[in-house]
Protein backbone atom coordinates (compact mmCIF):
# COMPACT_ATOMS: atom_id res chain seq x y z
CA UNK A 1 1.14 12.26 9.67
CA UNK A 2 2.11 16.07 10.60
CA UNK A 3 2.14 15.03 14.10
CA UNK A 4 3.27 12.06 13.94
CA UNK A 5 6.33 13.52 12.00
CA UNK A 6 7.07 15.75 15.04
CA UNK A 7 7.91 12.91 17.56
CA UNK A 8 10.63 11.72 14.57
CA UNK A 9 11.36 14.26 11.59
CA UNK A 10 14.96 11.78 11.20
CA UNK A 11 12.43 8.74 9.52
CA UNK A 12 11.91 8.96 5.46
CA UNK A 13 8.44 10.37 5.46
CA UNK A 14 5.78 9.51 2.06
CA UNK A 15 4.87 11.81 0.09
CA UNK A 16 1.16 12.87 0.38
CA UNK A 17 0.83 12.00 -3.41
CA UNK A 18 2.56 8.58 -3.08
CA UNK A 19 0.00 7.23 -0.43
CA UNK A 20 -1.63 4.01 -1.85
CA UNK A 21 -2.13 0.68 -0.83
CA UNK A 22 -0.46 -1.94 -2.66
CA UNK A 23 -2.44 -5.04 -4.09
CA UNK A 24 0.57 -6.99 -5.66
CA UNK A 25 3.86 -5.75 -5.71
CA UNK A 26 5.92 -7.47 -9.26
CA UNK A 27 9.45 -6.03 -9.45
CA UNK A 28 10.57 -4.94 -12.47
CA UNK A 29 9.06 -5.48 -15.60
CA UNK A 30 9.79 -4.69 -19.28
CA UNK A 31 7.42 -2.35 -21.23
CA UNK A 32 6.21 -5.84 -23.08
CA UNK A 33 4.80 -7.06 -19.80
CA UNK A 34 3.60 -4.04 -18.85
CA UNK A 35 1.34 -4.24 -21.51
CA UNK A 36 0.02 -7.94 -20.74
CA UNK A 37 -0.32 -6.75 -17.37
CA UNK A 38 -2.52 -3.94 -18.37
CA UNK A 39 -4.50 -6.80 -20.62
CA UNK A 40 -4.47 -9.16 -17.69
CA UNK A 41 -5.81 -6.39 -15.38
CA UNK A 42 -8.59 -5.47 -17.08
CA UNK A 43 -9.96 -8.86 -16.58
CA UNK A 44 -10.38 -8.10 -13.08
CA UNK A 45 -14.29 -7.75 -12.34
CA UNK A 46 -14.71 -6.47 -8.60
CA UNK A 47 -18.00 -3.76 -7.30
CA UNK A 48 -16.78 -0.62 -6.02
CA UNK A 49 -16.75 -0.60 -2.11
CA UNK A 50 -15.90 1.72 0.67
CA UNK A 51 -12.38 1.53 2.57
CA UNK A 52 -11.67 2.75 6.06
CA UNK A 53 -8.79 3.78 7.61
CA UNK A 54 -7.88 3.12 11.15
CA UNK A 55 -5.37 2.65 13.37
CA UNK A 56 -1.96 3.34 13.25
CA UNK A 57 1.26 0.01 13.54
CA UNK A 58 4.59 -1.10 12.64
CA UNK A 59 6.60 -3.59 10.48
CA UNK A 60 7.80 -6.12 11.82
CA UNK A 61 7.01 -5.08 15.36
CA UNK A 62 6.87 -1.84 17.67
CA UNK A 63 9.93 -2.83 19.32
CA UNK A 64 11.57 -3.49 15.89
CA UNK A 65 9.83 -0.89 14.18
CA UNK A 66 10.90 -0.07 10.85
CA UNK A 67 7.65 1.25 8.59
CA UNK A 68 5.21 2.97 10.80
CA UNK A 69 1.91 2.76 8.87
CA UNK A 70 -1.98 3.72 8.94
CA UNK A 71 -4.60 0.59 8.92
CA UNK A 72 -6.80 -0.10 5.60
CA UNK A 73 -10.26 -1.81 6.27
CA UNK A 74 -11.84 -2.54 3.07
CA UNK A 75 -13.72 -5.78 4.39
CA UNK A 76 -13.30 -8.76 2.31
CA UNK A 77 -13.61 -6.70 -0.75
CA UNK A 78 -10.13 -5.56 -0.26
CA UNK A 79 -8.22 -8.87 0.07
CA UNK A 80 -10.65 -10.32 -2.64
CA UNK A 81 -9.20 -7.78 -5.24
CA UNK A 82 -5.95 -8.75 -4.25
CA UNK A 83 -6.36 -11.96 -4.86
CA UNK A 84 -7.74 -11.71 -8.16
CA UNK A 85 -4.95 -9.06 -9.22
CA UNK A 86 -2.88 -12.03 -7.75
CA UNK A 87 -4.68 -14.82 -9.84
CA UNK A 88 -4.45 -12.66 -12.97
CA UNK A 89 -0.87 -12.04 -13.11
CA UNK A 90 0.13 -15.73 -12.02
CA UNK A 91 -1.18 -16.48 -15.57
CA UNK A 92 1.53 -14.26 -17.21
CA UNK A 93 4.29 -16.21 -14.57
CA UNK A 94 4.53 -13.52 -11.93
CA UNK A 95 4.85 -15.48 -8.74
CA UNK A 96 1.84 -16.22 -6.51
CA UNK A 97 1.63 -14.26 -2.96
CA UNK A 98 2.50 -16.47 -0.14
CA UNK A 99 2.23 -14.03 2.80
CA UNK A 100 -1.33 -13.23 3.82
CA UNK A 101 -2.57 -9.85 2.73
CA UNK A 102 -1.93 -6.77 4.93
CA UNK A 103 -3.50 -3.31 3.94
CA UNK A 104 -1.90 -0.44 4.89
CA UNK A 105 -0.60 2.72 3.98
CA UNK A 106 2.98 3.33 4.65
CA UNK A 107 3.57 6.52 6.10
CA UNK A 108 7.19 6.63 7.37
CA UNK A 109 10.31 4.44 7.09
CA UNK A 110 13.50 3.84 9.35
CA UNK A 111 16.47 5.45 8.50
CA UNK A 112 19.11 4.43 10.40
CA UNK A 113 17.78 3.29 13.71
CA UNK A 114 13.97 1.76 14.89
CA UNK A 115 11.13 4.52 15.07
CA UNK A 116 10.33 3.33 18.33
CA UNK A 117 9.59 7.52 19.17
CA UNK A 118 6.19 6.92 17.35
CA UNK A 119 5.55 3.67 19.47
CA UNK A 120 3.30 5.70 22.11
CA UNK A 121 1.04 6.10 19.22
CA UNK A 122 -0.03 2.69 20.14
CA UNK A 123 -1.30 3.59 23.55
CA UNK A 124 -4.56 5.56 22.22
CA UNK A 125 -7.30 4.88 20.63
CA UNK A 126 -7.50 3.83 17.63
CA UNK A 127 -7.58 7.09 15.19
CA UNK A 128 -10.09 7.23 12.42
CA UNK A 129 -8.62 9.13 9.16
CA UNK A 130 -11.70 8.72 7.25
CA UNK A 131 -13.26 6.50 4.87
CA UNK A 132 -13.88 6.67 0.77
CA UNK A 133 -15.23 4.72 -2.09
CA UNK A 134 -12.52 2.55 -4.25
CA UNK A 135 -13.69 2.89 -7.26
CA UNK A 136 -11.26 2.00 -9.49
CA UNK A 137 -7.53 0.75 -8.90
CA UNK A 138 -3.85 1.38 -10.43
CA UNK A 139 -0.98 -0.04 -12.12
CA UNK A 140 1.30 2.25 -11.08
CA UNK A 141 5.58 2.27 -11.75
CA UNK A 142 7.75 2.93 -8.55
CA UNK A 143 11.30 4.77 -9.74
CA UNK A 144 13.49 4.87 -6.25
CA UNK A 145 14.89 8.20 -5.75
CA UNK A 146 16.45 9.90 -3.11
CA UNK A 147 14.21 10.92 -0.34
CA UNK A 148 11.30 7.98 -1.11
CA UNK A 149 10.23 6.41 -4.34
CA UNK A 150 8.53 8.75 -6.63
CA UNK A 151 5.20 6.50 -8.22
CA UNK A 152 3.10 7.00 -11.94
CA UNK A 153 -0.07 5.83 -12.77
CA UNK A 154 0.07 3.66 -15.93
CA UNK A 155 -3.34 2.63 -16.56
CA UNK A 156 -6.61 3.11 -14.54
CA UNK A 157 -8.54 0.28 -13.72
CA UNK A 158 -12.80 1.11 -12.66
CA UNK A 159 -14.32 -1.23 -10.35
CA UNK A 160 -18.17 -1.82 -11.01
């Protein structure tokens, strides 16, 4: 991300702390359904498994590029937990996902123009960041603020 961030320092950057990879996005929500949420999340049975990430790409495209983000490979455990968090929370009337699942971590936005001075990024290899364990997953609350949203944990979530 530090070098990437010298080719454009004019994008919206993420916070190091505010990396994660979203499994269902729901809006807002009241503290009451925040609390059914936690119940309903809970539910969720998945085994721990490791996640890789690779590659570097852009929403919607590089020509159009306005998120530049870092690839997520968690196998089919990772779309698997998002489709239970999914299942869970249509229960409690939060709208099913119709888009397919896309892991990623976003690690820059578009300001005011397309980052298209990141799009030779895409001519080499594929970089490897690393890999880890999930072991557990997050509810977390997203409060916009100036300079990129600032996010909280709310409950913790293990994974078996």
């Amino acid at each position: 991300m530090e070098r990437a961030r010298l080719l454009t320092p004019a994008a919206r950057w993420a916070r190091v702390e505010g990396l994660h990879i979203t499994l269902k996005f729901v809006g807002e929500a009241s503290a009451a359904r925040v609390e059914e949420m936690k119940t309903a999340l809970a539910s969720v049975k998945a085994a721990s498994f490791a996640v890789h990430f690779i590659g570097v790409g852009f929403f919607p495209t590089p020509k159009a590029a306005r998120v530049f983000w870092a690839g997520v490979d968690g196998g089919d455990h990772l779309p698997r937990l998002a489709s239970a968090i999914d299942a869970v929370l249509e229960k409690l009337s939060f709208p099913r996902e119709t888009k397919p699942y896309h892991p990623h971590l976003t690690l820059a936005r578009a300001i005011s123009r397309p980052l298209r001075e990141l799009q030779p990024l895409l001519a080499v290899p594929s970089p490897q960041f690393g890999t880890m364990t999930a072991r557990e997953f997050f509810l977390y609350q997203s409060q916009p603020q100036k300079g990129g949203s600032k996010y909280t944990k709310l409950e913790r979530l293990g994974l078996e």
